[in-house]
Protein backbone atom coordinates (compact mmCIF):
# COMPACT_ATOMS: atom_id res chain seq x y z
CA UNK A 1 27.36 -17.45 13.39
CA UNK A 2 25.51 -16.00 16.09
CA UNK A 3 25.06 -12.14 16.77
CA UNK A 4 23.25 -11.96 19.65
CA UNK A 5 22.08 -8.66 20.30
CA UNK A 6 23.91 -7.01 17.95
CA UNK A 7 21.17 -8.42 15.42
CA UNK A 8 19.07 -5.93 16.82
CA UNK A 9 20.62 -2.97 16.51
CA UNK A 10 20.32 -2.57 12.72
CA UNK A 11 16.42 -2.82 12.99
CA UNK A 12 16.25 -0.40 15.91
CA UNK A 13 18.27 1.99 14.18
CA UNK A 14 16.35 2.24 11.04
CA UNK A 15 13.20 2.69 13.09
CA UNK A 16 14.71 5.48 15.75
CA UNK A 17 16.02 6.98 12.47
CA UNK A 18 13.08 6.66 10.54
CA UNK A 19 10.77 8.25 13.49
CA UNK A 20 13.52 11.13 13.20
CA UNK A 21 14.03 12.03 10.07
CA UNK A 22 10.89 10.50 8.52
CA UNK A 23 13.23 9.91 5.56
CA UNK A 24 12.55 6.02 5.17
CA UNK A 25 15.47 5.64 2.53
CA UNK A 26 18.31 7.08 4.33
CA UNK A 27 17.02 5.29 7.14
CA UNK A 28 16.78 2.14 5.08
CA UNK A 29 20.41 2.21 4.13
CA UNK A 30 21.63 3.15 7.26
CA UNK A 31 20.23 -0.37 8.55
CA UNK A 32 21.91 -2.13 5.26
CA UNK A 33 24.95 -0.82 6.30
CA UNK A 34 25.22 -1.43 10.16
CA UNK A 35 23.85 -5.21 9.32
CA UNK A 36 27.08 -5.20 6.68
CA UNK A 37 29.57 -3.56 9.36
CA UNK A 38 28.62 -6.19 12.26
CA UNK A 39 28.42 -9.22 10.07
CA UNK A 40 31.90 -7.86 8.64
CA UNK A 41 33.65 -7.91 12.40
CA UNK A 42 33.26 -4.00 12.27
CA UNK A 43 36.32 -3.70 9.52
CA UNK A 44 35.28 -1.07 6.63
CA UNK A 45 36.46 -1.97 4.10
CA UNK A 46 34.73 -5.32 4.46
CA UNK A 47 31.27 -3.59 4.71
CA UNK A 48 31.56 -1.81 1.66
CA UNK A 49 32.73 -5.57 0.08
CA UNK A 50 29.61 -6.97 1.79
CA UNK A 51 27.22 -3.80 0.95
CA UNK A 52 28.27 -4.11 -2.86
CA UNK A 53 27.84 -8.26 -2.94
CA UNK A 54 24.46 -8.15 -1.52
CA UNK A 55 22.71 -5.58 -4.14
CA UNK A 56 24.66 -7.20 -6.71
CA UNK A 57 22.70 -10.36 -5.68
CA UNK A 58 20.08 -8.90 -5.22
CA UNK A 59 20.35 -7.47 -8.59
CA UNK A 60 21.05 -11.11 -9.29
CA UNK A 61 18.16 -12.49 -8.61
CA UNK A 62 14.96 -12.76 -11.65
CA UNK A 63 12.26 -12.02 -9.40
CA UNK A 64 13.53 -9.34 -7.27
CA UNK A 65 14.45 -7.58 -10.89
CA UNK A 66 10.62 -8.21 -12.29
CA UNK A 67 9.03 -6.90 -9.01
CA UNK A 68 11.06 -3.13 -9.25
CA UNK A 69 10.58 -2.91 -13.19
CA UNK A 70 6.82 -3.74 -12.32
CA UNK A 71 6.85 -0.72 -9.70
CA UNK A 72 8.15 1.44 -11.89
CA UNK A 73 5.56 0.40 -14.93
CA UNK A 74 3.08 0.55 -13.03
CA UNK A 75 3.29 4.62 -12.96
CA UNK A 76 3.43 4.73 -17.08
CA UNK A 77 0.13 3.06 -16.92
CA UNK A 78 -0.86 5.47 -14.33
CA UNK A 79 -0.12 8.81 -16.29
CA UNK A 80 -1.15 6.99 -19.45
CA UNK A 81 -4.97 6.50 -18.24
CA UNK A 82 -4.67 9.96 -17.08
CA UNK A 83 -3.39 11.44 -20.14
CA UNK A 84 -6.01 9.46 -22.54
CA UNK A 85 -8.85 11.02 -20.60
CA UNK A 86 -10.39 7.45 -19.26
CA UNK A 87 -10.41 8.51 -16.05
CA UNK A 88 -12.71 11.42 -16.61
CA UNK A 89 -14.77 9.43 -19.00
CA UNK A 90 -15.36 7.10 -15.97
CA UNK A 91 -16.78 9.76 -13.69
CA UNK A 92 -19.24 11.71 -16.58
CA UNK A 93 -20.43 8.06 -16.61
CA UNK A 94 -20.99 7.16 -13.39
CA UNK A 95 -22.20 11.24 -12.80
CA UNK A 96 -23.93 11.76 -16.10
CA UNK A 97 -24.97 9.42 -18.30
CA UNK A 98 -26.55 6.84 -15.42
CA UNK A 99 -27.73 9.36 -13.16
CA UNK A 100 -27.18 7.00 -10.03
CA UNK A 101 -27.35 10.40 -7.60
CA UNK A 102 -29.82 11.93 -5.77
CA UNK A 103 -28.84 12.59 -2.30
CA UNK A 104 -25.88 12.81 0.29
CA UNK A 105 -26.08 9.37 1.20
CA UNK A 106 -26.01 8.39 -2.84
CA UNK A 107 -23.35 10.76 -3.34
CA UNK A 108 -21.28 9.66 -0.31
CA UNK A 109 -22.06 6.24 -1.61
CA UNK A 110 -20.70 6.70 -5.07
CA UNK A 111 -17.68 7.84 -3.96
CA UNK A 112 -17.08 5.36 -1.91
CA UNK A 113 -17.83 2.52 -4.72
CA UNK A 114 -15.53 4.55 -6.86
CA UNK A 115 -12.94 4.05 -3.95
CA UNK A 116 -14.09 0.12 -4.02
CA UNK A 117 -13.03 -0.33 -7.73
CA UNK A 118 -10.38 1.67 -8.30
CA UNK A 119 -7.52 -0.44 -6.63
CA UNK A 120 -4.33 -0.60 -8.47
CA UNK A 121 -2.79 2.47 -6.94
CA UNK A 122 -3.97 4.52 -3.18
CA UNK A 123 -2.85 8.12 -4.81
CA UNK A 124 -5.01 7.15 -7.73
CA UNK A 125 -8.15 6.00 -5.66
CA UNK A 126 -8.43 9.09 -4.18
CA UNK A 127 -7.79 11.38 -7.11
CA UNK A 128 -10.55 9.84 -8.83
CA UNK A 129 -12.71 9.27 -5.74
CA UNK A 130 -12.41 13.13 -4.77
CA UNK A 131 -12.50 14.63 -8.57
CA UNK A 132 -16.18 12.93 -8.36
CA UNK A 133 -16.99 13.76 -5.24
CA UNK A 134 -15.87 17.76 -5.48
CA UNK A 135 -19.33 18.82 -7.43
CA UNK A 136 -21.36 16.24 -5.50
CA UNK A 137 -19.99 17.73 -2.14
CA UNK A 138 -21.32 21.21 -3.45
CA UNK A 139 -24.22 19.90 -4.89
CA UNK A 140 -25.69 17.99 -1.94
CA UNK A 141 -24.34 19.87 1.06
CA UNK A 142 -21.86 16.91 2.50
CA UNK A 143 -18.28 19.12 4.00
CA UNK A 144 -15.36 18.09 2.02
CA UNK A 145 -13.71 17.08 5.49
CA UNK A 146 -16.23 14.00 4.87
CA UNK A 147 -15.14 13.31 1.18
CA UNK A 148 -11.35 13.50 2.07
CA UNK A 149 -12.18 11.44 4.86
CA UNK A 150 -14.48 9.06 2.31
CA UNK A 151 -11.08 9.17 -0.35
CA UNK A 152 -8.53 8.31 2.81
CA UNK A 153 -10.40 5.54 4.28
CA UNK A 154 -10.95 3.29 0.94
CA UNK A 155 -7.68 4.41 -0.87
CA UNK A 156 -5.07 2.47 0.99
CA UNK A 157 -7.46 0.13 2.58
CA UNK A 158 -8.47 -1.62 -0.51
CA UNK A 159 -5.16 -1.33 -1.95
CA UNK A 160 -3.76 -3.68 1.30
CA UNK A 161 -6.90 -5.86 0.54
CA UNK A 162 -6.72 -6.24 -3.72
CA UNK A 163 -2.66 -6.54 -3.55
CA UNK A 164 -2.91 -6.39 -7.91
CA UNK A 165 -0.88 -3.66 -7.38
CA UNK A 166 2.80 -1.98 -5.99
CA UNK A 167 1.80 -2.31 -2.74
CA UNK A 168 1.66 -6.32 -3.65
CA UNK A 169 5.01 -6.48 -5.15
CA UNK A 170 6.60 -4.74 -2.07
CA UNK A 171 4.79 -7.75 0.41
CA UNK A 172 5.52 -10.50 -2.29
CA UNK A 173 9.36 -9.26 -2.18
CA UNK A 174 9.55 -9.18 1.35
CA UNK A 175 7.94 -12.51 1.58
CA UNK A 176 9.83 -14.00 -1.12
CA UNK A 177 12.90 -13.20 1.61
CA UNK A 178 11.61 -14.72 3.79
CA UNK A 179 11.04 -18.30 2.01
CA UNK A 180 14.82 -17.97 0.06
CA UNK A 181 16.55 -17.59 3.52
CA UNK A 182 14.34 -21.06 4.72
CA UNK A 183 12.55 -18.78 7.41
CA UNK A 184 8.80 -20.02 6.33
CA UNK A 185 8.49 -22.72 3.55
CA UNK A 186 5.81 -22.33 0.51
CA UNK A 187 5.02 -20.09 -2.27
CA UNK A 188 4.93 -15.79 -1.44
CA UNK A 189 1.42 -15.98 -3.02
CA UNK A 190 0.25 -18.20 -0.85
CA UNK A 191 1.33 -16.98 2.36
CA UNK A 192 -0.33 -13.34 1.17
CA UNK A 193 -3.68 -14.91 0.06
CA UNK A 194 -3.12 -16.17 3.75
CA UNK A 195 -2.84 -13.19 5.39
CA UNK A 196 -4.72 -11.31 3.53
CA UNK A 197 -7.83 -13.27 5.48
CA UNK A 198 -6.80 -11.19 8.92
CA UNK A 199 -6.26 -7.65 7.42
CA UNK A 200 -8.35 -6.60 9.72
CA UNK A 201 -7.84 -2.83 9.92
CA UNK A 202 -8.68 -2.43 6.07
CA UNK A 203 -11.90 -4.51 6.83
CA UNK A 204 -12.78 -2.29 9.63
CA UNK A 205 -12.26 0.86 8.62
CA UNK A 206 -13.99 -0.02 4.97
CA UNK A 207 -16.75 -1.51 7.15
CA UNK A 208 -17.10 1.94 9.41
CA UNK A 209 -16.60 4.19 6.49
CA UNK A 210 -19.87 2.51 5.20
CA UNK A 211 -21.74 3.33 8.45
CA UNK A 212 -20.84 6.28 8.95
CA UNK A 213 -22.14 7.33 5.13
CA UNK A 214 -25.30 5.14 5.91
CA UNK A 215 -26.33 6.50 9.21
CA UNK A 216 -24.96 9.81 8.44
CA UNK A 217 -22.84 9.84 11.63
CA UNK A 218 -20.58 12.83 12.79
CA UNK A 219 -17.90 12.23 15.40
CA UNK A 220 -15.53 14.73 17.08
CA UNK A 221 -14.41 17.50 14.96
CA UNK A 222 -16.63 16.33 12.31
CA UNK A 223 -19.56 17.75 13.67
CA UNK A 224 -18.76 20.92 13.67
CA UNK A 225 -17.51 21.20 10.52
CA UNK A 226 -20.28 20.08 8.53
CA UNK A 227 -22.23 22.65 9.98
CA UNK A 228 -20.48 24.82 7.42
CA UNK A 229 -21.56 23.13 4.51
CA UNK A 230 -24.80 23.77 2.33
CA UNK A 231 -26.09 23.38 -1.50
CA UNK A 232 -24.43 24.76 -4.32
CA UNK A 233 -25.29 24.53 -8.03
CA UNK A 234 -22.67 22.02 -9.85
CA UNK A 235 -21.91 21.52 -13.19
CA UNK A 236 -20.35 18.81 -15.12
CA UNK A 237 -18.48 18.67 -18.61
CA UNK A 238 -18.55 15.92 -21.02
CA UNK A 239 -15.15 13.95 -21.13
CA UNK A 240 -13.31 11.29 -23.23
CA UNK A 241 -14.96 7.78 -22.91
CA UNK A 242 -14.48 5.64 -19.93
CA UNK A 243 -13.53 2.75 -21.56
CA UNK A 244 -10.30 4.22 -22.41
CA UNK A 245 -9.72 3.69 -18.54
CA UNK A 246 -11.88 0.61 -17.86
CA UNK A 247 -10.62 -1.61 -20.87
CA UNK A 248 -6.72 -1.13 -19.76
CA UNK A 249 -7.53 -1.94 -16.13
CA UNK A 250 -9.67 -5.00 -17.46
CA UNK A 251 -6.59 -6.88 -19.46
CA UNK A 252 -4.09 -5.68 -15.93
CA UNK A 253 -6.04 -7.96 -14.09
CA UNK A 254 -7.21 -10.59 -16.35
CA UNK A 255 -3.22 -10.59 -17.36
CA UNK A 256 -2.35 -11.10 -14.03
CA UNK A 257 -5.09 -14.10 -13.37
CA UNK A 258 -3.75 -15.68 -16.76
CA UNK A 259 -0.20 -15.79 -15.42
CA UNK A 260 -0.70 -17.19 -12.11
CA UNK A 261 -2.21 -19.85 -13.72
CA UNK A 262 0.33 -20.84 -16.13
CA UNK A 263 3.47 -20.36 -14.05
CA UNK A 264 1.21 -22.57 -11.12
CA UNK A 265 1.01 -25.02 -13.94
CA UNK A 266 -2.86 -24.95 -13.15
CA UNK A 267 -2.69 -23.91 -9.68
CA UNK A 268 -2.46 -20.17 -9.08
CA UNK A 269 -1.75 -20.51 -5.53
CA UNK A 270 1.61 -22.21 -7.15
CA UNK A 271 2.02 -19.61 -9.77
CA UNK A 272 4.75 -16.51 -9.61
CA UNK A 273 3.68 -13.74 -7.76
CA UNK A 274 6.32 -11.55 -9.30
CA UNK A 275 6.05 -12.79 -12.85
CA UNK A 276 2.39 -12.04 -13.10
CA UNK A 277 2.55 -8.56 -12.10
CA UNK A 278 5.50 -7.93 -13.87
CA UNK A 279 3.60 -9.18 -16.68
CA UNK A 280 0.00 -7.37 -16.08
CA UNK A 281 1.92 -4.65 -16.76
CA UNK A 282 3.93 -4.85 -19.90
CA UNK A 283 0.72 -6.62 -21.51
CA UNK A 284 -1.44 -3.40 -20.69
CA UNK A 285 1.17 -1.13 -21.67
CA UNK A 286 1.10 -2.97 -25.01
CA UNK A 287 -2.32 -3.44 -25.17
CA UNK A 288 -2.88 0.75 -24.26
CA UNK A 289 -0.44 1.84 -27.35
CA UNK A 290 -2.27 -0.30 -29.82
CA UNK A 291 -5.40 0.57 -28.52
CA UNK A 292 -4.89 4.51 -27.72
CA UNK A 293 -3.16 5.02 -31.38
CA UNK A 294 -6.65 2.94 -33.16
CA UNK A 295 -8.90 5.33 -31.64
CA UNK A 296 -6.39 8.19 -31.97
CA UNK A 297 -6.58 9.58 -28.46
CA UNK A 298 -2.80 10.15 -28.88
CA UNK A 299 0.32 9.67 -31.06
CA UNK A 300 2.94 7.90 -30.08
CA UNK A 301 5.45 10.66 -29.16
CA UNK A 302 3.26 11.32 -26.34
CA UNK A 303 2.50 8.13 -25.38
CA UNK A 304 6.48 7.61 -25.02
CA UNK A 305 6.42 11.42 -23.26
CA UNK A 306 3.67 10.21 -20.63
CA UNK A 307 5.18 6.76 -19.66
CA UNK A 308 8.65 7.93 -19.41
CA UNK A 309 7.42 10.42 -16.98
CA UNK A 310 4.89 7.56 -14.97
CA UNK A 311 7.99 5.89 -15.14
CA UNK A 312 10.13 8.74 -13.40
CA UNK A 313 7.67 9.54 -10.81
CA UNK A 314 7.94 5.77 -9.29
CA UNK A 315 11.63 6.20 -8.78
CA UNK A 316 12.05 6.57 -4.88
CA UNK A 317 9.28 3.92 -4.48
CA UNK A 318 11.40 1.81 -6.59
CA UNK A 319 14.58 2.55 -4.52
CA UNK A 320 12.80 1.69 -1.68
CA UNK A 321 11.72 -1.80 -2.73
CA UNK A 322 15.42 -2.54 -3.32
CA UNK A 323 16.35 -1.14 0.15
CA UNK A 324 13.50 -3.26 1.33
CA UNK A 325 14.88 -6.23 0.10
CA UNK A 326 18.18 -5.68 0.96
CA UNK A 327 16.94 -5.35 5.02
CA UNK A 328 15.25 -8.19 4.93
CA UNK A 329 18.26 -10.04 3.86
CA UNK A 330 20.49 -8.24 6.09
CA UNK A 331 18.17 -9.13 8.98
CA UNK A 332 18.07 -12.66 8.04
CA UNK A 333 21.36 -13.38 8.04
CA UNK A 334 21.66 -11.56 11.37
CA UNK A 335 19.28 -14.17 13.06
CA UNK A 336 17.40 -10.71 13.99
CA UNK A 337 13.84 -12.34 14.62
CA UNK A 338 14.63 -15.46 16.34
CA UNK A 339 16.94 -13.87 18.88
CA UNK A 340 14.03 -11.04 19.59
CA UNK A 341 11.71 -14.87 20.09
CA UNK A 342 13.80 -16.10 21.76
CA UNK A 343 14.78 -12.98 24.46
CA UNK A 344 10.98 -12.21 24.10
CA UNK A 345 9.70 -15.83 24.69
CA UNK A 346 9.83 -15.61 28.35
CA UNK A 347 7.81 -12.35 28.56
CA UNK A 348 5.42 -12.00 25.73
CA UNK A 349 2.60 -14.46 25.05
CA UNK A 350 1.84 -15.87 21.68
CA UNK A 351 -1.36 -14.77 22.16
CA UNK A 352 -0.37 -10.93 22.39
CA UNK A 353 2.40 -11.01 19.44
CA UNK A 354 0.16 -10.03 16.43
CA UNK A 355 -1.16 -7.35 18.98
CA UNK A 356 2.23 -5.89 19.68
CA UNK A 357 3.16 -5.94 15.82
CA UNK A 358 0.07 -4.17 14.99
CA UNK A 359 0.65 -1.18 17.56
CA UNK A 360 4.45 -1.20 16.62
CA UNK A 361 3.62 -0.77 13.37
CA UNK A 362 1.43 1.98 13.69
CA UNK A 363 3.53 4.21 15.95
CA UNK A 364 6.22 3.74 12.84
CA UNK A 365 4.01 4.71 10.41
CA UNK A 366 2.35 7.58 12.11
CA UNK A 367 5.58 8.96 13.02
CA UNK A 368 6.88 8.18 9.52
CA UNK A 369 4.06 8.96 7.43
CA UNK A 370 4.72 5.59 5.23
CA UNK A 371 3.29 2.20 5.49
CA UNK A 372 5.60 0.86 2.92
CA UNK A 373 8.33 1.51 4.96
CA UNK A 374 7.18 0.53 7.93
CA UNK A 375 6.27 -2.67 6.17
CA UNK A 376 9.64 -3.19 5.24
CA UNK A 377 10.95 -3.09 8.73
CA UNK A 378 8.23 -5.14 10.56
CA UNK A 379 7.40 -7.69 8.35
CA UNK A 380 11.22 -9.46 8.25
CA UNK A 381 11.29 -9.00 11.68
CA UNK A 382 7.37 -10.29 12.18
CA UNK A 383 7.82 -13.36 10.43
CA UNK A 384 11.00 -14.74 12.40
CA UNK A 385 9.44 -14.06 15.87
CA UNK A 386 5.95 -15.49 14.62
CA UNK A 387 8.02 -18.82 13.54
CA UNK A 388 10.25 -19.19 16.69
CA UNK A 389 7.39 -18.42 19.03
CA UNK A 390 5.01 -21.10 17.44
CA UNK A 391 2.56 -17.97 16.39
CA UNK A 392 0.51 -17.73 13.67
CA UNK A 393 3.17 -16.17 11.08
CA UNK A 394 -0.20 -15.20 8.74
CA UNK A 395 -1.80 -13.27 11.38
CA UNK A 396 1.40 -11.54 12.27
CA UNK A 397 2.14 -10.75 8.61
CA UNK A 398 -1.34 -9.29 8.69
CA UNK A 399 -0.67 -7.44 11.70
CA UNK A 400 1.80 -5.04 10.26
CA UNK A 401 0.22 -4.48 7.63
CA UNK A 402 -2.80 -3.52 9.24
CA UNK A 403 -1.01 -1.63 11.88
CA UNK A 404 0.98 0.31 8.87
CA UNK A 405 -2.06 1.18 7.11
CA UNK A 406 -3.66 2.42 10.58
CA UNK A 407 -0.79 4.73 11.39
CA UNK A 408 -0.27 5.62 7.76
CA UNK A 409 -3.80 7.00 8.18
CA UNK A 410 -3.92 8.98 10.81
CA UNK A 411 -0.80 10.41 10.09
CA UNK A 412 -1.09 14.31 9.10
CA UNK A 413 2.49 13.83 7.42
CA UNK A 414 1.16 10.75 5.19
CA UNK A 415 1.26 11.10 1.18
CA UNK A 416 -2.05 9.37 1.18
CA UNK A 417 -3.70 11.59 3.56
CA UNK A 418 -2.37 14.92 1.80
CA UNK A 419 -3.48 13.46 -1.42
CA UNK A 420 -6.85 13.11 0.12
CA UNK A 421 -6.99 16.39 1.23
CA UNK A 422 -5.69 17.78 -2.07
CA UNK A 423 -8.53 15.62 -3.90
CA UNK A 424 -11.48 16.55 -1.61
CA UNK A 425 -10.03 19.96 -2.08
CA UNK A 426 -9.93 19.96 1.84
CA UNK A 427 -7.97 22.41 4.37
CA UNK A 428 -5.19 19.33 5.34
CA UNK A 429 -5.46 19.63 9.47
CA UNK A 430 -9.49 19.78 9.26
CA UNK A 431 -9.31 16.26 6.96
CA UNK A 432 -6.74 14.97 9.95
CA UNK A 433 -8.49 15.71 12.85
CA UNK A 434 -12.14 14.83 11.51
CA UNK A 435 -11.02 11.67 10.44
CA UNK A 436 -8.53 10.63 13.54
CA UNK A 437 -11.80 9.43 15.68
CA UNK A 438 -13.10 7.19 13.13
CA UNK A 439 -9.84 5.85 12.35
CA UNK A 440 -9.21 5.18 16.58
CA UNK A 441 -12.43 3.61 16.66
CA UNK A 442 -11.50 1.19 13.57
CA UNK A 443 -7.72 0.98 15.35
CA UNK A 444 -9.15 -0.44 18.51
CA UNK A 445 -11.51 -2.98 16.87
CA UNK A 446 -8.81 -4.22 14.82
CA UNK A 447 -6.19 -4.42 18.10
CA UNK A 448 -8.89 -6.81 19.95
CA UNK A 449 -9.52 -9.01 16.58
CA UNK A 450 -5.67 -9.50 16.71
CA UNK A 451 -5.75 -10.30 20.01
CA UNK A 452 -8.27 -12.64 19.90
CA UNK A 453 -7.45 -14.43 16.58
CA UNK A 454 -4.08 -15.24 18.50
């Protein structure tokens, strides 16, 4: 059956209510439900029939239940490395024991390599990014403005790059939509290893935060602020060992290497994409009970007390996955992206579409403050347009999520840029305006590579 544009009007109204209320559940389920009313000839009683059937096959469906219980393990293995005290024995090593400091540019530099490696979760980069950089900041005269800034612009950009992580079970979900409704044919893992190649925002900005640490620029606000700043004595304490932190993260994504690879039959291209993280996790999990207990960092009531409350603390990212899923499917069955190709054919060029996504998609996540739910709007909208307009779908996958980690940035009301702040230790509004220009300049590089991949 054909909708026309009533197919639309879920999609619009979980945006104009997400730009609202900036509450991306409510605004989630409010698109669920008006998909469910019009593909239920506006009776109620059939939308609540409909609403029901499609989380219940949702629920239904192996992969779709392996991708949330991997979201929400992947916050026990969060508060477990904090807990055990790996992730302070990682920065006395780095700090300490191999001395690798001895200026602002080393410093910066550090932080930013920290920011490099530490990709399984954003809010975890830049904990750990801006708990090393606090006494280096004092010590060698660098504002914290620049370390939030430093924390911000490698947390969720090499978290959209290295997908071992939530933020790839969210894409491989919305992807995996995509290929059960016959939309694009393959495997999810493929098409993100795909798109992955035109990410271009997270390349940018990882690529400008280097410059600006190796030339020592100052832009805008920036300027002034580091005028502030001057050397302080810092100290440091000794910590647990780092290998309580390192060794868990090593068998995550070794785990999730090993998996691919068996469920491809050979071929990890081939292999599960939902399976393998679900599986990174419950082998680490394992893996950090036997190990903490051996080396008696802690017993095992507290290692149930600390995952149970990881656990907890990935609830609403978890209930947003689901609500993900469930537009995606709503939105498929609507026909929503190839009646916007088709209406849309006549007046926007191929060669613009990734363009348009990528701006779209950061207006909705700088008004939102979320790229994850801005990535569950765009992309199953995205892909549909990409197909029935002969685009590149890849490049259009990549453009929202570049354009929701570029809005998701500058955004003053974004998780990721409060945590910064918080980490840096960082007045909020001085992190957000010193870091807007960079982000712009990154912004507008990444528009014209869209445009000109097209």
């Amino acid at each position: 059956m054909e909708y026309g544009y009533f197919s639309v009007i879920p999609p619009i109204l979980a945006i104009i209510m997400a730009l609202l209320t900036r509450h991306v559940l409510f605004s989630l389920f409010a698109g669920v439900l008006s998909a469910q009313y019009i593909m239920a000839d506006f009776q109620l009683m059939q939308t609540l029939w409909g609403t029901v059937a499609l989380f219940g096959s949702l629920l239904g469906e192996p992969w779709i239940i392996k991708t949330l219980l991997f979201a929400l393990l992947v916050g026990s293995v969060m508060a477990l490395l904090k807990a055990s005290g790996g992730i302070d024995g990682f920065i006395e090593l780095l700090t300490r024991r191999y001395a690798l400091v001895h200026s602002k540019r080393s410093a910066l530099l550090l932080t930013y390599g920290v920011g490099l490696v530490i990709f399984i979760e954003s809010s975890i980069t830049s904990l750990i990014a801006g708990t090393i950089g606090r006494p280096l900041s004092d010590r060698y005269g660098f504002s914290r403005a620049k370390l939030a800034y430093v924390c911000d612009s490698t947390a969720a950009p090499v978290c959209s790059l290295i997908m071992i992580n939530g933020w790839g079970a969210l894409v491989l979900g919305l992807l995996a939509t995509q290929i059960s409704s016959e939309v694009i044919e393959g495997e999810s893992i493929s098409w993100l290893l795909d798109a992955l190649r035109y990410n271009f925002y997270a390349m940018t900005a990882l690529l400008m935060t280097f410059v600006v640490i190796w030339f020592d620029l100052k832009v805008g606000e920036d300027r002034v602020v580091s005028k502030k700043y001057g050397y302080h004595h810092a100290t440091f304490r000794p910590t647990a060992s780092a290998l309580l932190m390192l060794l868990p993260i090593g068998v995550m994504m070794m785990t999730v290497f090993i998996s691919l690879y068996i469920t491809g039959e050979g071929n990890m291209l081939r292999g599960s994409g939902s399976s393998a993280i679900f599986h990174s996790q419950v082998a680490t999990l394992f893996f950090m009970l036997i190990y903490y207990l051996l080396k008696q960092v802690m017993h095992v009531t507290q290692y149930a007390r600390e995952a149970l409350r990881g656990l907890r603390s990935m609830g609403e990212i978890t209930l947003i996955l689901l609500l993900a899923f469930a537009m995606g499917a709503s939105t498929q069955d609507l026909g929503t992206g190839m009646y916007l190709a088709a209406f849309s054919g006549d007046v926007l060029s191929p060669t613009y579409l990734a363009g348009v996504i990528f701006l779209l998609s950061a207006v909705m996540a700088f008004a939102t403050g979320t790229s994850w739910g801005t990535f569950s709007i765009m992309i199953p909208v995205a892909i549909p347009m990409a197909v029935g307009m002969d685009a590149n779908v890849a490049l259009c996958i990549a453009a929202a999520i570049s354009g929701g980690v570029f809005g998701d940035h500058c955004s003053p009301i974004s998780d990721t840029t409060i945590i910064a702040s918080l980490a840096a230790g960082c007045d909020h509004m001085e992190h957000v305006v010193t870091q807007l220009p960079y982000a712009l300049i990154s912004g507008t590089f990444s528009l014209g590579l869209f445009i000109a991949f097209s």
